[in-house]
Protein backbone atom coordinates (compact mmCIF):
# COMPACT_ATOMS: atom_id res chain seq x y z
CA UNK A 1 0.00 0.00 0.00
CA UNK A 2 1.50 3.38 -0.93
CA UNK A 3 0.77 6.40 1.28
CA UNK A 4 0.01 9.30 -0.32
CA UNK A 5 2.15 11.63 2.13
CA UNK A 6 5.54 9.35 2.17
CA UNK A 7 7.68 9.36 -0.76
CA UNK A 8 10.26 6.36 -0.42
CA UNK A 9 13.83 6.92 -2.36
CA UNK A 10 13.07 5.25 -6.19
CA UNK A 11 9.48 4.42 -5.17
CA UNK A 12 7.35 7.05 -7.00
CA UNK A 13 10.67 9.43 -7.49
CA UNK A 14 13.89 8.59 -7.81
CA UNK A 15 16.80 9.75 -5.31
CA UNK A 16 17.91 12.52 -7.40
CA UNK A 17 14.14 13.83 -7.92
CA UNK A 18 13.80 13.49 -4.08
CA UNK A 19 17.25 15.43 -3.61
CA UNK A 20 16.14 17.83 -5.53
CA UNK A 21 12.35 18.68 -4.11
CA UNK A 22 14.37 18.58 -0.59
CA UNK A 23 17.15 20.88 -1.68
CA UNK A 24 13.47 23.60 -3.00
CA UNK A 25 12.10 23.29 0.23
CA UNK A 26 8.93 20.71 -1.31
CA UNK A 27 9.93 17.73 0.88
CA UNK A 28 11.48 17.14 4.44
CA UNK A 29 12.65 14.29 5.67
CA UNK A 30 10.99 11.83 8.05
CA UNK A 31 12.25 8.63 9.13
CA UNK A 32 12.91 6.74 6.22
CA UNK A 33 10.80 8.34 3.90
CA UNK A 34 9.93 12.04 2.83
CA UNK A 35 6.66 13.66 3.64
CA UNK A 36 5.53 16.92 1.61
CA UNK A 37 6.56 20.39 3.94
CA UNK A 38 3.20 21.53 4.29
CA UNK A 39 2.20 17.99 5.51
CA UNK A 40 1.41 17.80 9.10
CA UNK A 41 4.02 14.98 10.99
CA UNK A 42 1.68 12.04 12.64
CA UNK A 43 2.15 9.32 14.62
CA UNK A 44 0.89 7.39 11.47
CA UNK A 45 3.54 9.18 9.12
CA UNK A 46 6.57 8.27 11.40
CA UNK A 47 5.69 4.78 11.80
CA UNK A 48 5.08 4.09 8.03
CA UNK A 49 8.04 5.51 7.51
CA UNK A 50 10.02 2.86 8.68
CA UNK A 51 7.74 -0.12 7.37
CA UNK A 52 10.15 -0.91 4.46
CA UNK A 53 12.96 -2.02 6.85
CA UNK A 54 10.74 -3.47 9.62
CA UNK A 55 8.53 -6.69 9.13
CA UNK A 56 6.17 -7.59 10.64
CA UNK A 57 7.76 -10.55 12.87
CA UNK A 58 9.41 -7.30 14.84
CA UNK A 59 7.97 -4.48 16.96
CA UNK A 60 9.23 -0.97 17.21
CA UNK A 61 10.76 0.04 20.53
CA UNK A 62 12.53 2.35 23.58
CA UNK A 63 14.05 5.03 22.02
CA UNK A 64 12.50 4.46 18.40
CA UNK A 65 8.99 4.13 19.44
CA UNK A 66 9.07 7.50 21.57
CA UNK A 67 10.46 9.09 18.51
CA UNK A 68 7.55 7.68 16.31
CA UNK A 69 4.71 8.85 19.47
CA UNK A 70 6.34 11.91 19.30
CA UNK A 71 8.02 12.18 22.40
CA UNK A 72 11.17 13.43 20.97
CA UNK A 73 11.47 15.53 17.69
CA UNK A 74 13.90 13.16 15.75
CA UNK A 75 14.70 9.52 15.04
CA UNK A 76 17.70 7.81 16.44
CA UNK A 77 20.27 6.93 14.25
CA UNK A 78 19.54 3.30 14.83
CA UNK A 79 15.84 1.79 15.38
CA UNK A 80 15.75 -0.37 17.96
CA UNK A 81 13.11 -3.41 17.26
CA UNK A 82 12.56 -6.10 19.02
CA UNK A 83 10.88 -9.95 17.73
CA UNK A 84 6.93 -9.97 18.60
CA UNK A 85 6.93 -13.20 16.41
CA UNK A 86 7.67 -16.93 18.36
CA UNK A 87 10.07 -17.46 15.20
CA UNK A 88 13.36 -16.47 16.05
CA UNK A 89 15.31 -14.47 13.58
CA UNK A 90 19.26 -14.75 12.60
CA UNK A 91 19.83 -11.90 12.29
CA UNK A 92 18.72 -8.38 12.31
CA UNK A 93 16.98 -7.65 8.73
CA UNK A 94 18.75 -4.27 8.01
CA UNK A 95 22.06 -2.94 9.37
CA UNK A 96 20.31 0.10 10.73
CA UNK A 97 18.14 -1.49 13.13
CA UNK A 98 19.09 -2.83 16.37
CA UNK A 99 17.79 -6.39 17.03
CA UNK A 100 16.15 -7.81 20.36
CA UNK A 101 15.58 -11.15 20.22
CA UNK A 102 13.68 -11.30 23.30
CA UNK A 103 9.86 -12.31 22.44
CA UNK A 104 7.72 -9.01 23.10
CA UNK A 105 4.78 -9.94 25.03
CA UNK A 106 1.61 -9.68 24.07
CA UNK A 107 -0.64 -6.74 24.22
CA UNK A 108 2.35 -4.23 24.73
CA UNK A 109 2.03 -3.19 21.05
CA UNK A 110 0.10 -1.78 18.71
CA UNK A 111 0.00 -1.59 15.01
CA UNK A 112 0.23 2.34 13.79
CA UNK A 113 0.99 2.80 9.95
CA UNK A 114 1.39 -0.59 9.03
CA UNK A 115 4.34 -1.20 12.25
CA UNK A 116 3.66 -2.45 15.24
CA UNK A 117 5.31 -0.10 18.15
CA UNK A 118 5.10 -0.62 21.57
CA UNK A 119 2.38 0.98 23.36
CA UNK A 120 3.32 4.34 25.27
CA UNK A 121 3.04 3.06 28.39
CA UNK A 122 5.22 0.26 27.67
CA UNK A 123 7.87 2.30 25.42
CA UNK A 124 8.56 4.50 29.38
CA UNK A 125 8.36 1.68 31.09
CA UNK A 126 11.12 0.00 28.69
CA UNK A 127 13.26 2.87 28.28
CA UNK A 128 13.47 3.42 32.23
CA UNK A 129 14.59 0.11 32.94
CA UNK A 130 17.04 0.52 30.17
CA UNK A 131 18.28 4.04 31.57
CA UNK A 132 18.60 1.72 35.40
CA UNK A 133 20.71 -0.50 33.79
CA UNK A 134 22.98 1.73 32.02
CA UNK A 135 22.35 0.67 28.53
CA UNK A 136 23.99 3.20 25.77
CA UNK A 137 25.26 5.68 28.29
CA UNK A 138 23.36 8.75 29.48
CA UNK A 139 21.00 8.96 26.17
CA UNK A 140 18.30 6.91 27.16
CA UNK A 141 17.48 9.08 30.60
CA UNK A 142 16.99 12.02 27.85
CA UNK A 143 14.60 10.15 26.48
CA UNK A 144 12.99 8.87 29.69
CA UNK A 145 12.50 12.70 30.76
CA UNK A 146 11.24 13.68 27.06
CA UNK A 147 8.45 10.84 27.55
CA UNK A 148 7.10 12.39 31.05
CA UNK A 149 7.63 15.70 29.51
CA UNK A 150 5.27 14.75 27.18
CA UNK A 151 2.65 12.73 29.09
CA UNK A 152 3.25 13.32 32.90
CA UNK A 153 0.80 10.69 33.20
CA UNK A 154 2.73 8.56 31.48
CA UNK A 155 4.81 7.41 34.42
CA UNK A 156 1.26 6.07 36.56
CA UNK A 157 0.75 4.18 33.06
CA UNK A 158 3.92 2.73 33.19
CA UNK A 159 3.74 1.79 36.45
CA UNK A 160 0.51 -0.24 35.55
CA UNK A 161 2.52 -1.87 32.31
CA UNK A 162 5.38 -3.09 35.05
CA UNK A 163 2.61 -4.35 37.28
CA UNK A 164 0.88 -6.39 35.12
CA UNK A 165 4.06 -7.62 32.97
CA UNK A 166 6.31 -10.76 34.13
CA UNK A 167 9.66 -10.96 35.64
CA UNK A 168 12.27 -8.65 33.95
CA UNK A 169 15.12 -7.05 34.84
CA UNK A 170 15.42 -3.78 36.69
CA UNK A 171 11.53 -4.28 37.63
CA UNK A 172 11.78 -3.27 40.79
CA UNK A 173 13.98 -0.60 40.69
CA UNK A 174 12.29 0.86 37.47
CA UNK A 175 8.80 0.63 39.67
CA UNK A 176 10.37 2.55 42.18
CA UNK A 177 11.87 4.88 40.49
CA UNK A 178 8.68 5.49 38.40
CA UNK A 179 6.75 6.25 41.73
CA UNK A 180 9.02 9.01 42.17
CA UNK A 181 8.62 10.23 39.09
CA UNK A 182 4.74 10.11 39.49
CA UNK A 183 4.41 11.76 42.81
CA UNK A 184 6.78 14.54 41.58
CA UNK A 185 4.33 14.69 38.72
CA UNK A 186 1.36 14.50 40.63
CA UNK A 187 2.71 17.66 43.04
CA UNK A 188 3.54 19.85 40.43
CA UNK A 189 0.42 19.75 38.17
């Protein structure tokens, strides 16, 4: 299915073409794709963005899926994705994604412009416990803040996702520090 807002590179126009509506101002780039300038950025737009690289055997996450919520104004330079299919993979489809071969639960994602992309709630929740255990440096607390930033209600939500999801790691401290995040939130609005 094409979508009438996304131009992919030697889809409808060639590289060059696209090059050249970018370099005029008639096309900015957005994810993977190019949407017209006048075109308002969606949830939607980001997501399909990306469906040429991602199948549907993997799920958008952390700092990718705040990017495609909106959370944070631009994409990472490397989606993270991680397998929502029992079939495990060999190996990541596409050198610019990085692979998880973890199996997502289910009911943690949801399918927005053709990807699937963990839920909100579950995309703070994931990046938090990432942030606790130090995964790629200070980066992901950025993103953690630009989430609760966005939603403050986010954090309760996440809370809930922890709850209700299995054993992983960081759980507990990731609850905790959640709670603080909420009650600060819940003081200051």
């Amino acid at each position: 299915m094409s979508w009438p807002f996304l131009y992919f590179a030697d889809d409808r126009l060639s590289t060059a073409e696209l090059a050249s509506a970018r370099l005029d101002g008639d096309v900015v780039e957005v994810g993977e794709a190019y949407m017209p300038a006048d075109a308002v950025e969606t949830r939607e737009l980001r997501a399909a963005s990306l469906r040429p690289m991602i199948p549907a055997a993997l799920a958008v996450i952390r700092e990718s899926a705040a990017w495609v919520h909106g959370a944070v104004p631009d994409a990472p330079a490397r989606h993270t994705v991680q397998r929502r299919s029992p079939a495990r993979l060999n190996q990541a489809p596409d050198a610019r994604l990085v692979y998880r071969d973890q199996l997502l639960p289910e009911g943690v994602a949801d399918c927005i412009g053709g990807v699937w992309v963990t839920t909100p709630a579950q995309t703070l929740a994931d990046l938090v416990r990432a942030h606790l255990a130090g995964d790629a440096g200070d980066t992901v607390g950025g993103y953690v803040d630009a989430m609760i930033r966005w939603r403050p209600a986010l954090a309760v939500e996440a809370i809930a996702a922890l709850e209700r999801g299995g054993a992983v790691h960081y759980k507990r401290h990731a609850l905790a520090f959640l709670r603080v995040r909420a009650a600060v939130g819940a003081t200051t609005t």
